[in-house]
C-alpha atoms as a PDB file:
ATOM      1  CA  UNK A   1      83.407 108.672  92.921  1.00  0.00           C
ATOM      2  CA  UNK A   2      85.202 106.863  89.933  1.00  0.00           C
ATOM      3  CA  UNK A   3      82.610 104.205  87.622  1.00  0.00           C
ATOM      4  CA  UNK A   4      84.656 100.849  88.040  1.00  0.00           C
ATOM      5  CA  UNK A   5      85.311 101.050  84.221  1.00  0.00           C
ATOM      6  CA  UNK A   6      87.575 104.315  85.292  1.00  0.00           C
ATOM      7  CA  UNK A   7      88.717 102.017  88.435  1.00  0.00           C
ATOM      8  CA  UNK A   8      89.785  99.389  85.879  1.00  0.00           C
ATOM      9  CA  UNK A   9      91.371 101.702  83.372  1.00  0.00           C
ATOM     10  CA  UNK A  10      93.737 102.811  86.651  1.00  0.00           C
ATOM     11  CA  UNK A  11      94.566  99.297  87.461  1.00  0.00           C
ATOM     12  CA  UNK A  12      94.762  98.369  83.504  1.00  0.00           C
ATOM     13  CA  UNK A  13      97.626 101.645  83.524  1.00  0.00           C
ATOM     14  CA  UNK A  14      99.487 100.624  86.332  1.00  0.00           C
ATOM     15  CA  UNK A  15      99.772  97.024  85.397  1.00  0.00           C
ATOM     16  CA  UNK A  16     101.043  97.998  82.048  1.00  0.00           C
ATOM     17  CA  UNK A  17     103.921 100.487  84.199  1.00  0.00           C
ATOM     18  CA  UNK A  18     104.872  97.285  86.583  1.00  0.00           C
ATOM     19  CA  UNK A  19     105.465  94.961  83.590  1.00  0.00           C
ATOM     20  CA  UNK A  20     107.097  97.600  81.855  1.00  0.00           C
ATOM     21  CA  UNK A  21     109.254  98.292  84.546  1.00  0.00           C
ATOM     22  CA  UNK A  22     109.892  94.747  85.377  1.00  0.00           C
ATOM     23  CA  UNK A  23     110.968  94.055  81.829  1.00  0.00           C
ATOM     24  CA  UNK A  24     113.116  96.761  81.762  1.00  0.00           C
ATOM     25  CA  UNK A  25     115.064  95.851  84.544  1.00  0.00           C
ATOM     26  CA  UNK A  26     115.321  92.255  83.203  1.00  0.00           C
ATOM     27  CA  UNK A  27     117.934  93.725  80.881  1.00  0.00           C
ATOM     28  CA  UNK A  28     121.212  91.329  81.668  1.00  0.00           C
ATOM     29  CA  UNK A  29     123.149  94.597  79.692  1.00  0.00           C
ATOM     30  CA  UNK A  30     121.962  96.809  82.808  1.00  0.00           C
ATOM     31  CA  UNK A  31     124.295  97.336  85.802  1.00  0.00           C
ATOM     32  CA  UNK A  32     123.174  96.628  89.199  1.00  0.00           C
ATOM     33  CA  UNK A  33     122.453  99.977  90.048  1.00  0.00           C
ATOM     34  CA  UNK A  34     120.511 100.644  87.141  1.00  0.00           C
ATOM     35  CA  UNK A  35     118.368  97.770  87.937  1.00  0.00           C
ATOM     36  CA  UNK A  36     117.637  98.751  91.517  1.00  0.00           C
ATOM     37  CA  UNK A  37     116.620 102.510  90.179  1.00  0.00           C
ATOM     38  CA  UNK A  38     114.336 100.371  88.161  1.00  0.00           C
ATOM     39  CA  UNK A  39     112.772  98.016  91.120  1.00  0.00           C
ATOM     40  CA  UNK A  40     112.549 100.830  93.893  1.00  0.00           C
ATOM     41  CA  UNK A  41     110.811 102.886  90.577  1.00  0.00           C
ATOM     42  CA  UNK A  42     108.548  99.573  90.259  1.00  0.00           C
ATOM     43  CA  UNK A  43     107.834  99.451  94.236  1.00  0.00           C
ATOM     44  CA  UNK A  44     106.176 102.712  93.778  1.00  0.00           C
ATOM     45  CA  UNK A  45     104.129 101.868  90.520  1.00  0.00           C
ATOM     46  CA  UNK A  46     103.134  98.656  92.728  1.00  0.00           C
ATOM     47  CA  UNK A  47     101.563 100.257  95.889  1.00  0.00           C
ATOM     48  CA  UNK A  48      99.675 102.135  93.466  1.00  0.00           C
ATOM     49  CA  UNK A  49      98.421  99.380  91.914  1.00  0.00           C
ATOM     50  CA  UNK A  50      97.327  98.244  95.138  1.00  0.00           C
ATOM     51  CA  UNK A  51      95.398 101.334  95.884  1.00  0.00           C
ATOM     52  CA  UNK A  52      93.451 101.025  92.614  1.00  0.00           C
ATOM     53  CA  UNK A  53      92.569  97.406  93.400  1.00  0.00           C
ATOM     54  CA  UNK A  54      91.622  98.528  97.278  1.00  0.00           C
ATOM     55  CA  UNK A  55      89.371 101.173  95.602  1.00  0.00           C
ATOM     56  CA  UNK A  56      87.999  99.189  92.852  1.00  0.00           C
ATOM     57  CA  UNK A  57      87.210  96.147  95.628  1.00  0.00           C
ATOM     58  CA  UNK A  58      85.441  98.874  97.771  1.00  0.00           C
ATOM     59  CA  UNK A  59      83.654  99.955  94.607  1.00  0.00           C
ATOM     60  CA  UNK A  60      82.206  96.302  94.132  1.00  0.00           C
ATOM     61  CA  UNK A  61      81.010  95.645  97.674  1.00  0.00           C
ATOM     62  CA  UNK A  62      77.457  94.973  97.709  1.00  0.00           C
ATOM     63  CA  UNK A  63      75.226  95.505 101.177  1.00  0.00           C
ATOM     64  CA  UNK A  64      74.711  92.189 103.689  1.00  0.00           C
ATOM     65  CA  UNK A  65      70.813  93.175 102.961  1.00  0.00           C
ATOM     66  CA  UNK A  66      71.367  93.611  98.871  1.00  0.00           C
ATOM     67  CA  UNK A  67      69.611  90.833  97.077  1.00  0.00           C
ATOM     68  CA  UNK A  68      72.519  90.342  94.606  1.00  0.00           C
ATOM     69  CA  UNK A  69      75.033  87.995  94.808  1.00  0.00           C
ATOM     70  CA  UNK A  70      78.260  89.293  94.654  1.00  0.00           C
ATOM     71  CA  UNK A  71      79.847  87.862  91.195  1.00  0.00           C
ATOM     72  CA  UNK A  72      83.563  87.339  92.064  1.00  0.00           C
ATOM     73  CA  UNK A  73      85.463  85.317  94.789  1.00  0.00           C
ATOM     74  CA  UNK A  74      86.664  86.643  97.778  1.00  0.00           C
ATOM     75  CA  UNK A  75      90.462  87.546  97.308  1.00  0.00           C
ATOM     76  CA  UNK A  76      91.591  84.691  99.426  1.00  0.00           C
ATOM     77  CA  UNK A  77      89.657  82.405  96.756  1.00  0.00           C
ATOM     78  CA  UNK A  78      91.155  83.869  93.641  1.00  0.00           C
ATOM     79  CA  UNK A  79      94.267  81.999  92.204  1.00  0.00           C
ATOM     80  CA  UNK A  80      97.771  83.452  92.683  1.00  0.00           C
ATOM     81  CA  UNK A  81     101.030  82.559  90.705  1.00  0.00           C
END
């Protein structure tokens, strides 16, 4: 099983790919075409951004009878832009 610092280094990675990608395709000197390679390249980068956060959340779950508190807000808690 992956140490969350591994966990985070995947999410940190696939971040970096999405905004890449995103910039990229914010080129206004790119056809349409090229820019929807670009997004449908992006959707892919995304869902596995998703998986990393899944695992990384399942990673940081702490038992109902654990003693420690778990340190971050549940995702419906955390602020969104």
């Amino acid at each position: 099983m992956p140490t969350i610092r591994e966990l985070l280094l995947v999410i940190d990675i696939e971040l970096e790919e999405y905004a890449h990608l995103v910039s990229m395709a914010r080129n206004p000197a790119l056809t349409s075409k090229e820019r929807r390679n670009l997004i449908s390249v992006s959707q892919a980068t995304w869902r596995r951004l998703e998986a990393a956060h899944r695992d990384l959340e399942n990673s940081l779950i702490v038992p109902a009878n654990d003693s420690r508190a778990r340190r971050t807000p549940p995702r419906s808690e955390l602020v969104t832009r």
